[in-house]
PDB file of N, CA and C in Angstrom:
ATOM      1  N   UNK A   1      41.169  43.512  -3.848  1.00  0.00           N
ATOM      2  CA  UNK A   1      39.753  43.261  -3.675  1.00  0.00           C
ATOM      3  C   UNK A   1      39.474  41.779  -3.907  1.00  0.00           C
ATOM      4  N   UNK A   2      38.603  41.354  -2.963  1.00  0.00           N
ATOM      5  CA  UNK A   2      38.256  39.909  -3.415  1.00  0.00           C
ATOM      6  C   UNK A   2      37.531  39.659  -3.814  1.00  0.00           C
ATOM      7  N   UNK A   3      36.709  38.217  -3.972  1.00  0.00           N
ATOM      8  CA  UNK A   3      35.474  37.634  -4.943  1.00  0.00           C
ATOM      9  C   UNK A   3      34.496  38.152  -4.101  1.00  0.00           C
ATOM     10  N   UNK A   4      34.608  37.628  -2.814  1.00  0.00           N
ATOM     11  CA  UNK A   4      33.658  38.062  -1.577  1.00  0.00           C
ATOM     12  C   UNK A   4      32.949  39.396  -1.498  1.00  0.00           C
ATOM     13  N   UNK A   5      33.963  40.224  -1.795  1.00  0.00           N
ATOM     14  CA  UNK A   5      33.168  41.728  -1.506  1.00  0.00           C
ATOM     15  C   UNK A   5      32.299  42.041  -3.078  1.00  0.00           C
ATOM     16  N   UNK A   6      32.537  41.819  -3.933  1.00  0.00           N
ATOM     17  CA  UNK A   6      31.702  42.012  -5.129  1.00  0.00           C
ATOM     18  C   UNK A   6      30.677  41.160  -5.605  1.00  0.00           C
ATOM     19  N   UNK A   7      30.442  39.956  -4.733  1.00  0.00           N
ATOM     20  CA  UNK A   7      29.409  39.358  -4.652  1.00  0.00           C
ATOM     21  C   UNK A   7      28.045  40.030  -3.691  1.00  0.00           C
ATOM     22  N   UNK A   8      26.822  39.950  -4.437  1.00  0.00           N
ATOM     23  CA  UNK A   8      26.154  40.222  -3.321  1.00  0.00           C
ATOM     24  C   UNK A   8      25.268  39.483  -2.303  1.00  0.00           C
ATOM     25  N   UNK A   9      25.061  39.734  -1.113  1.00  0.00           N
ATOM     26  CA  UNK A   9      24.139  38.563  -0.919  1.00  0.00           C
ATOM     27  C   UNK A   9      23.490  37.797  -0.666  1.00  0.00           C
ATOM     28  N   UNK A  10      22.999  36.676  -0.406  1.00  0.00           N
ATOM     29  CA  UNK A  10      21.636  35.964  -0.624  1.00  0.00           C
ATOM     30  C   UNK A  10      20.442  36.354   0.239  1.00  0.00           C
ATOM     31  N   UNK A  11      19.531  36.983  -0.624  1.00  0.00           N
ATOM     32  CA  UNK A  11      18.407  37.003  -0.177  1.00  0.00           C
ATOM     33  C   UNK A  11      17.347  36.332   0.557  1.00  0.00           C
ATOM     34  N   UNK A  12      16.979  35.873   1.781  1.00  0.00           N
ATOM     35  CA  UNK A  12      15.999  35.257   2.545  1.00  0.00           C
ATOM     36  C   UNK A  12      14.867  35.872   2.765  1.00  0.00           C
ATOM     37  N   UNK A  13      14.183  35.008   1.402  1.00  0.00           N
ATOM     38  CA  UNK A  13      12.827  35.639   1.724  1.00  0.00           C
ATOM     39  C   UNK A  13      11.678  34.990   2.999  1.00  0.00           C
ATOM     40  N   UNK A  14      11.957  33.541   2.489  1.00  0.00           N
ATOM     41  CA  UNK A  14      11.156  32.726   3.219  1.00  0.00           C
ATOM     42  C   UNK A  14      11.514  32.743   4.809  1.00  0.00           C
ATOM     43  N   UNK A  15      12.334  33.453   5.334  1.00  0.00           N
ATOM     44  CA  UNK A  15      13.570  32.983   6.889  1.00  0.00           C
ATOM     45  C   UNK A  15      12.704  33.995   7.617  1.00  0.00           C
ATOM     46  N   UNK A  16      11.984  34.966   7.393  1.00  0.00           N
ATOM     47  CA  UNK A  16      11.446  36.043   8.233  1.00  0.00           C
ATOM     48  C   UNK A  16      10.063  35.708   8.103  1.00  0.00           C
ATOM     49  N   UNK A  17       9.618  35.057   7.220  1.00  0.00           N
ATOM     50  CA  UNK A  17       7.885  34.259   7.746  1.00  0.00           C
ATOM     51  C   UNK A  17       7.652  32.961   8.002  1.00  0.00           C
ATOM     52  N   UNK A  18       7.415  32.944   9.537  1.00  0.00           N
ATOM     53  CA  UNK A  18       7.202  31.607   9.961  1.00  0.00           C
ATOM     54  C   UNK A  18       6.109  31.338   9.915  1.00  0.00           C
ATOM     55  N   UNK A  19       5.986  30.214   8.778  1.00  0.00           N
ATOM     56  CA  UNK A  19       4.545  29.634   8.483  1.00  0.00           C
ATOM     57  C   UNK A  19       3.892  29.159   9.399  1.00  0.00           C
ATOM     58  N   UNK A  20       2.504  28.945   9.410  1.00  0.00           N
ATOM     59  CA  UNK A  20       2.036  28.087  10.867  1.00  0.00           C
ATOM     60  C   UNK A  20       2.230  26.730  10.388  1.00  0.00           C
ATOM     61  N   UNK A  21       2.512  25.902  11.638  1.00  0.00           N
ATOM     62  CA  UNK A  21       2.536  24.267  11.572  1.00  0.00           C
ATOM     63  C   UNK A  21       0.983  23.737  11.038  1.00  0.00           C
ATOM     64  N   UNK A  22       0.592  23.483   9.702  1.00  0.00           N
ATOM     65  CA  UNK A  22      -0.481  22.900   9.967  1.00  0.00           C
ATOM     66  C   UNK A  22      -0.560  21.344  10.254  1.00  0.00           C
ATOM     67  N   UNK A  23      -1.621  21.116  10.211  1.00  0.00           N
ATOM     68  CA  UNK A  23      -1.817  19.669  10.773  1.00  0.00           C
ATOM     69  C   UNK A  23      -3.098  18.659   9.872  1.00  0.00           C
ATOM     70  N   UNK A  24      -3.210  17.519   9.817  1.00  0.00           N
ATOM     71  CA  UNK A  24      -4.371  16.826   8.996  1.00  0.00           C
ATOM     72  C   UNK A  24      -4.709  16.250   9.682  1.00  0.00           C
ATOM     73  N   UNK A  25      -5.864  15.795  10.153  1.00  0.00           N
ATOM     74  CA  UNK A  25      -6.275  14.755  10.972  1.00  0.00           C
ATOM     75  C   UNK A  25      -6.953  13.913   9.870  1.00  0.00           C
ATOM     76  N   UNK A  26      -6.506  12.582  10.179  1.00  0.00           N
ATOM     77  CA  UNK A  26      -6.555  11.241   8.756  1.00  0.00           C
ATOM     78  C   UNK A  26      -7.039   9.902   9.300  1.00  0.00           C
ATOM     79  N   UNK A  27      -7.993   9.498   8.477  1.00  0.00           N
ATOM     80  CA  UNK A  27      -9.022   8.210   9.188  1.00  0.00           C
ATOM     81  C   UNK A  27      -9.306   7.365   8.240  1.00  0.00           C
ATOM     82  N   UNK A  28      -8.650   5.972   8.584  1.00  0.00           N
ATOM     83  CA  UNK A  28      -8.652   4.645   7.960  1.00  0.00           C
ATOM     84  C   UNK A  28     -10.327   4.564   7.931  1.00  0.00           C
ATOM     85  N   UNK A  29     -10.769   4.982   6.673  1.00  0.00           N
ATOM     86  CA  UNK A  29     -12.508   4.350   6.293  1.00  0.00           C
ATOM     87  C   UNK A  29     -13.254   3.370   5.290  1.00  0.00           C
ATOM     88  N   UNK A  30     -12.063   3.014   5.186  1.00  0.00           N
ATOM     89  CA  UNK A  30     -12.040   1.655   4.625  1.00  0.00           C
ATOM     90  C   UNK A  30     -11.294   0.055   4.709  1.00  0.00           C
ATOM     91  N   UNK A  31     -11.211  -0.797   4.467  1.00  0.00           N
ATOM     92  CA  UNK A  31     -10.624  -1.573   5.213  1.00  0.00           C
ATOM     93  C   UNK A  31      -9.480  -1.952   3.775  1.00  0.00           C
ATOM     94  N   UNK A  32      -8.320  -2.222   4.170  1.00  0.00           N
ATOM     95  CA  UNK A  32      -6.974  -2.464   2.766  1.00  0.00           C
ATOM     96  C   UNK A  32      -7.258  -3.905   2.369  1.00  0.00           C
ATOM     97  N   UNK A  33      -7.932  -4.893   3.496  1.00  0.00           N
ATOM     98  CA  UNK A  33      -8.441  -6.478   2.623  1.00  0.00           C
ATOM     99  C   UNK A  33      -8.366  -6.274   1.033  1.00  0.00           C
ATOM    100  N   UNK A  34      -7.215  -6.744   0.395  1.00  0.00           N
ATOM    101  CA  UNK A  34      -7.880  -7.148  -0.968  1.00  0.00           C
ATOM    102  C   UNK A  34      -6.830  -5.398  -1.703  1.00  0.00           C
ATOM    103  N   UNK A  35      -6.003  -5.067  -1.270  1.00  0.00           N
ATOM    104  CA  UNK A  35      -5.465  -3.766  -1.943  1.00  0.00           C
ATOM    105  C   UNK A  35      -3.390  -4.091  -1.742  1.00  0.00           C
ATOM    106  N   UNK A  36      -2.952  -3.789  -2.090  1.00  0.00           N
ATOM    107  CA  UNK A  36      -1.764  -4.221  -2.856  1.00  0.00           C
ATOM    108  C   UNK A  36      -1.102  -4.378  -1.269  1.00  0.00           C
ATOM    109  N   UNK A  37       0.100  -4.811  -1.108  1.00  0.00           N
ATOM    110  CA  UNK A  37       0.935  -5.086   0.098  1.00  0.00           C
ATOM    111  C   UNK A  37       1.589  -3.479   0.334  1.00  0.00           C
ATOM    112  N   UNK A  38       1.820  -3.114  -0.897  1.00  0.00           N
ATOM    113  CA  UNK A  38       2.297  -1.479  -0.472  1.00  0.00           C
ATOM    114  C   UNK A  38       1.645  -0.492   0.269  1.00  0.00           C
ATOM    115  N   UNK A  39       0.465  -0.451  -0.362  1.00  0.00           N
ATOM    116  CA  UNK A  39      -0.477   0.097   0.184  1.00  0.00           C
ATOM    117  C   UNK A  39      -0.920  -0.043   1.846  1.00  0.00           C
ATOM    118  N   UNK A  40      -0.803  -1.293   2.183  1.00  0.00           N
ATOM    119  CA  UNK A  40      -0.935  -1.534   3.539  1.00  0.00           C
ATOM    120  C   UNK A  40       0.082  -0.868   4.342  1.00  0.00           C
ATOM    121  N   UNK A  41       1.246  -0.825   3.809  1.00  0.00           N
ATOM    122  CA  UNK A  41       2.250  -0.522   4.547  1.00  0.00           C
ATOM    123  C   UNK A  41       2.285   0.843   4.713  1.00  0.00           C
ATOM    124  N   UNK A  42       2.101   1.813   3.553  1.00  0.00           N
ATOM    125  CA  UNK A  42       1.509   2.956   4.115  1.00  0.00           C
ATOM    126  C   UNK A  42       0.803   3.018   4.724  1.00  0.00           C
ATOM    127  N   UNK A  43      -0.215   2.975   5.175  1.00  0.00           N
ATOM    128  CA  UNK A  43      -1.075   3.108   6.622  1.00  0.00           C
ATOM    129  C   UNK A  43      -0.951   2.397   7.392  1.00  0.00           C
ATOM    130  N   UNK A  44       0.213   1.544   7.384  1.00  0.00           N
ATOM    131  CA  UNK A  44       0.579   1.337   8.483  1.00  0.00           C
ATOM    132  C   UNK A  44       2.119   2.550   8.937  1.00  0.00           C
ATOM    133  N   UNK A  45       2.560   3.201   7.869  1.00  0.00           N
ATOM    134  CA  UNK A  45       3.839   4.279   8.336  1.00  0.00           C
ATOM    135  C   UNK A  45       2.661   5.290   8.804  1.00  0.00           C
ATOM    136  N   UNK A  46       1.706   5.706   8.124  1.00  0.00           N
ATOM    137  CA  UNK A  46       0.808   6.591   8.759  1.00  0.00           C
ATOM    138  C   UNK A  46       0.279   6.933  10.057  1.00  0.00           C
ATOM    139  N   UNK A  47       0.589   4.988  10.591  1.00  0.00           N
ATOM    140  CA  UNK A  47       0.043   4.962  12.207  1.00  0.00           C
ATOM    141  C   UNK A  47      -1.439   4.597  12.061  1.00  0.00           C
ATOM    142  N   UNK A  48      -2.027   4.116  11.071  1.00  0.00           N
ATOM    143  CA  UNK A  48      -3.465   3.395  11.110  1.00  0.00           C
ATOM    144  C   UNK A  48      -3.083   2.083  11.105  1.00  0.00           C
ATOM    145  N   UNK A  49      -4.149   1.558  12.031  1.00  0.00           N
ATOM    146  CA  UNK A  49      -4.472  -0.108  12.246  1.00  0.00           C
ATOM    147  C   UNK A  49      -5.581  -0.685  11.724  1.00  0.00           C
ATOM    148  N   UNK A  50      -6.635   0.050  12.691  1.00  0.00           N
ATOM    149  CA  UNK A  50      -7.724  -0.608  11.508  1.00  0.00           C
ATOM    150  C   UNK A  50      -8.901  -0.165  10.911  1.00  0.00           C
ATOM    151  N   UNK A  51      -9.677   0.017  10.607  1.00  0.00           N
ATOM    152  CA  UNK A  51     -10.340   0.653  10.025  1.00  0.00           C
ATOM    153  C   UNK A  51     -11.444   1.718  11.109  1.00  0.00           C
ATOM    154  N   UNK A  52     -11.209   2.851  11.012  1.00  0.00           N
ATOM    155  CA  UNK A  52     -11.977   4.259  11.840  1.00  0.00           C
ATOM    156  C   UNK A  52     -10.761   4.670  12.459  1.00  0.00           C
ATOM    157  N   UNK A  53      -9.704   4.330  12.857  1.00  0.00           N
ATOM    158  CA  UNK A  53      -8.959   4.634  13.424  1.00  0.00           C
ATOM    159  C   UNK A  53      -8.358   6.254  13.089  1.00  0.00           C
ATOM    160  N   UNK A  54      -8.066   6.825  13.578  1.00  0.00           N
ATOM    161  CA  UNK A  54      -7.443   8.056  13.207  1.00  0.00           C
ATOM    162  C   UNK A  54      -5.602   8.257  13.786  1.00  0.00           C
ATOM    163  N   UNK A  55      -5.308   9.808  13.196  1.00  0.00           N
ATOM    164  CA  UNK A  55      -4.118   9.799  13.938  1.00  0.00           C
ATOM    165  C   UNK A  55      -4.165  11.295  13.248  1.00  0.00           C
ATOM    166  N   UNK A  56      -3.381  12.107  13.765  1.00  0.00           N
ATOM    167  CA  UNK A  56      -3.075  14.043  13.286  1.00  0.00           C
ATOM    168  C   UNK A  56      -1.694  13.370  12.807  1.00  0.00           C
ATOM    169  N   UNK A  57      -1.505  14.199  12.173  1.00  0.00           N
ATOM    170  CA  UNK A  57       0.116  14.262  11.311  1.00  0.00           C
ATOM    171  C   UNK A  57       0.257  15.835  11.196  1.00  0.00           C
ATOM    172  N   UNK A  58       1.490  15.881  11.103  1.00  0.00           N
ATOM    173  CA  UNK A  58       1.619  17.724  10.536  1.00  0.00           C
ATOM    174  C   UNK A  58       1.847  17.561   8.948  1.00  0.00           C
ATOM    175  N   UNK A  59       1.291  18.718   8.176  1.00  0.00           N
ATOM    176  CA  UNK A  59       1.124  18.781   6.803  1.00  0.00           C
ATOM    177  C   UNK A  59       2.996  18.527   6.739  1.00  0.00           C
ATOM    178  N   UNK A  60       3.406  17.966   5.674  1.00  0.00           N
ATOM    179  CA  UNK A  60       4.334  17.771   5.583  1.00  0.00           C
ATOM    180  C   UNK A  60       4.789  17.023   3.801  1.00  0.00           C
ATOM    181  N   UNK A  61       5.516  17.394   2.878  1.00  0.00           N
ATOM    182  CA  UNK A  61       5.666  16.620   1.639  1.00  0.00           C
ATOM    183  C   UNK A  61       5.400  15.053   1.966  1.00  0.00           C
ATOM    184  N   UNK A  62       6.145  14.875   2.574  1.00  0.00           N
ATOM    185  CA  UNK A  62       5.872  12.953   3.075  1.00  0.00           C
ATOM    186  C   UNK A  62       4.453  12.674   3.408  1.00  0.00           C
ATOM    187  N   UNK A  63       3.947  13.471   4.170  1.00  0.00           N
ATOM    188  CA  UNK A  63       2.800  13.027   4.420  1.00  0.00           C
ATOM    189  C   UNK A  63       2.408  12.973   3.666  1.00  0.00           C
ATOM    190  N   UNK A  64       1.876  14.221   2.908  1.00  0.00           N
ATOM    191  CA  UNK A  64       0.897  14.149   1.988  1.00  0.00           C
ATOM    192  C   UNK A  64       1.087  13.256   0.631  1.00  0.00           C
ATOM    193  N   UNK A  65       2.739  12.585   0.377  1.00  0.00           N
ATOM    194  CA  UNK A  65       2.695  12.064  -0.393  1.00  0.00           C
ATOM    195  C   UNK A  65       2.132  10.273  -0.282  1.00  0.00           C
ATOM    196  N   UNK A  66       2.113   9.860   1.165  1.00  0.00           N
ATOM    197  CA  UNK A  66       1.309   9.080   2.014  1.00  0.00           C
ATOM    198  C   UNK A  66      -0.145   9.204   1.433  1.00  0.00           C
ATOM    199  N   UNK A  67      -0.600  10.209   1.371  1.00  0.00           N
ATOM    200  CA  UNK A  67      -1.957  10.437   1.879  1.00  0.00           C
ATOM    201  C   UNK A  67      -2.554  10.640   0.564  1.00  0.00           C
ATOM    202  N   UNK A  68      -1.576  10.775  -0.574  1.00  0.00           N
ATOM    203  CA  UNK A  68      -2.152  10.680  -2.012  1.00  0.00           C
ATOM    204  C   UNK A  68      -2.017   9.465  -2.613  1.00  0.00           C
ATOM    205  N   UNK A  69      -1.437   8.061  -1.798  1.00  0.00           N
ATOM    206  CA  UNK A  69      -1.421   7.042  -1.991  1.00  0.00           C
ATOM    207  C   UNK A  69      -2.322   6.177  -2.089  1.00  0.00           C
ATOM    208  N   UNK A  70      -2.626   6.356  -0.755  1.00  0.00           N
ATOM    209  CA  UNK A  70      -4.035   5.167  -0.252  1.00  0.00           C
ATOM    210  C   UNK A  70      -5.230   6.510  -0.404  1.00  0.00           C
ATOM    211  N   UNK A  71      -5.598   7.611  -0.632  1.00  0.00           N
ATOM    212  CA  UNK A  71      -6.418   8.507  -0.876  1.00  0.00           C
ATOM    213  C   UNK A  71      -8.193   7.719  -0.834  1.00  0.00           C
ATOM    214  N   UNK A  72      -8.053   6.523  -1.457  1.00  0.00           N
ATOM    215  CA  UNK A  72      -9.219   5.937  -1.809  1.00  0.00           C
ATOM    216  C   UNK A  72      -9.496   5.526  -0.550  1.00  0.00           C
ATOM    217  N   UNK A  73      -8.905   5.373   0.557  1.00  0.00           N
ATOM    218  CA  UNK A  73      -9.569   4.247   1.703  1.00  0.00           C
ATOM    219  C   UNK A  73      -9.324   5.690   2.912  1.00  0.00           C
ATOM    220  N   UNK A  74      -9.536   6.624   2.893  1.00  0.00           N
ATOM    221  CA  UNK A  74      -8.903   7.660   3.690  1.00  0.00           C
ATOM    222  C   UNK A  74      -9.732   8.588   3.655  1.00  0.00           C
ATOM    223  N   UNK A  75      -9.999   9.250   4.883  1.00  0.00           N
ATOM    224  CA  UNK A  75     -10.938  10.624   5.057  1.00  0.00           C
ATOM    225  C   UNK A  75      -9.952  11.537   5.504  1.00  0.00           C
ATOM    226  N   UNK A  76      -9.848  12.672   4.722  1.00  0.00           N
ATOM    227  CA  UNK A  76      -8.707  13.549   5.356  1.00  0.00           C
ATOM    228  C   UNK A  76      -9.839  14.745   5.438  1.00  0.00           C
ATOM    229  N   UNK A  77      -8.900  15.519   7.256  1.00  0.00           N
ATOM    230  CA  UNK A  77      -9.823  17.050   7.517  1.00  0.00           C
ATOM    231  C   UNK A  77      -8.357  17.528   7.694  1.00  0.00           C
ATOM    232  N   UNK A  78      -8.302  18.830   7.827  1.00  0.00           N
ATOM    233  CA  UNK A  78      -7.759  19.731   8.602  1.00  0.00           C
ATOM    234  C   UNK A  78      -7.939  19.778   9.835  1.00  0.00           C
ATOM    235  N   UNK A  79      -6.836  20.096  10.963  1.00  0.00           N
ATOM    236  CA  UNK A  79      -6.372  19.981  11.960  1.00  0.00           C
ATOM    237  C   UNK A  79      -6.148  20.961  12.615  1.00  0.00           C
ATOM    238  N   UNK A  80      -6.716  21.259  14.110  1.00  0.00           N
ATOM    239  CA  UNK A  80      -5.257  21.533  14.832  1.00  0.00           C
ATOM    240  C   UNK A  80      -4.633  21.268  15.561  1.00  0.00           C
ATOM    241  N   UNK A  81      -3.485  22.381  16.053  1.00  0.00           N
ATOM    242  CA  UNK A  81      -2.689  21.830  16.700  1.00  0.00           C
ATOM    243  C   UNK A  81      -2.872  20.632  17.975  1.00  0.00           C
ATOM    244  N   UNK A  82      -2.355  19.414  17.948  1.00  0.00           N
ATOM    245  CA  UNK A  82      -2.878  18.178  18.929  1.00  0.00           C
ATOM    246  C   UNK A  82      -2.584  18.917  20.051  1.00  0.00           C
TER     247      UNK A  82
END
């Protein structure tokens, strides 16, 4: 008998519900003049230029860790699909 057969195994819970893609739609409403060089550069990975500008992103850890960055100069809605 081997290790293999007396192991049991792995459970997939998450593999049989496919979450929906959500999405944020996110708008430069303030202008970064005068806010750290980092900061700019996130909204600029975000895909904002200049101020009103928008762009959809899909909810995503990165994003949102983007989007809890510059939070202060940013209007975030919910989305859908573009």
């Amino acid at each position: 008998m081997t290790d293999t057969a007396t192991k049991p195994e792995k459970i997939r819970r998450h593999a049989d519900k496919a979450a929906p893609e959500r999405y944020l739609k996110i708008t430069l409403v303030r202008s970064l003049v005068g806010f750290p060089g980092s900061q700019r550069l996130v909204a600029r990975g975000l895909g904002l230029r200049k101020t009103q500008s928008s762009v959809v992103r899909r909810e995503s850890p990165e994003t949102l860790g983007m989007v809890r960055k510059i939070s202060h100069v940013l209007k975030v809605e919910a989305s859908e699909k573009p």
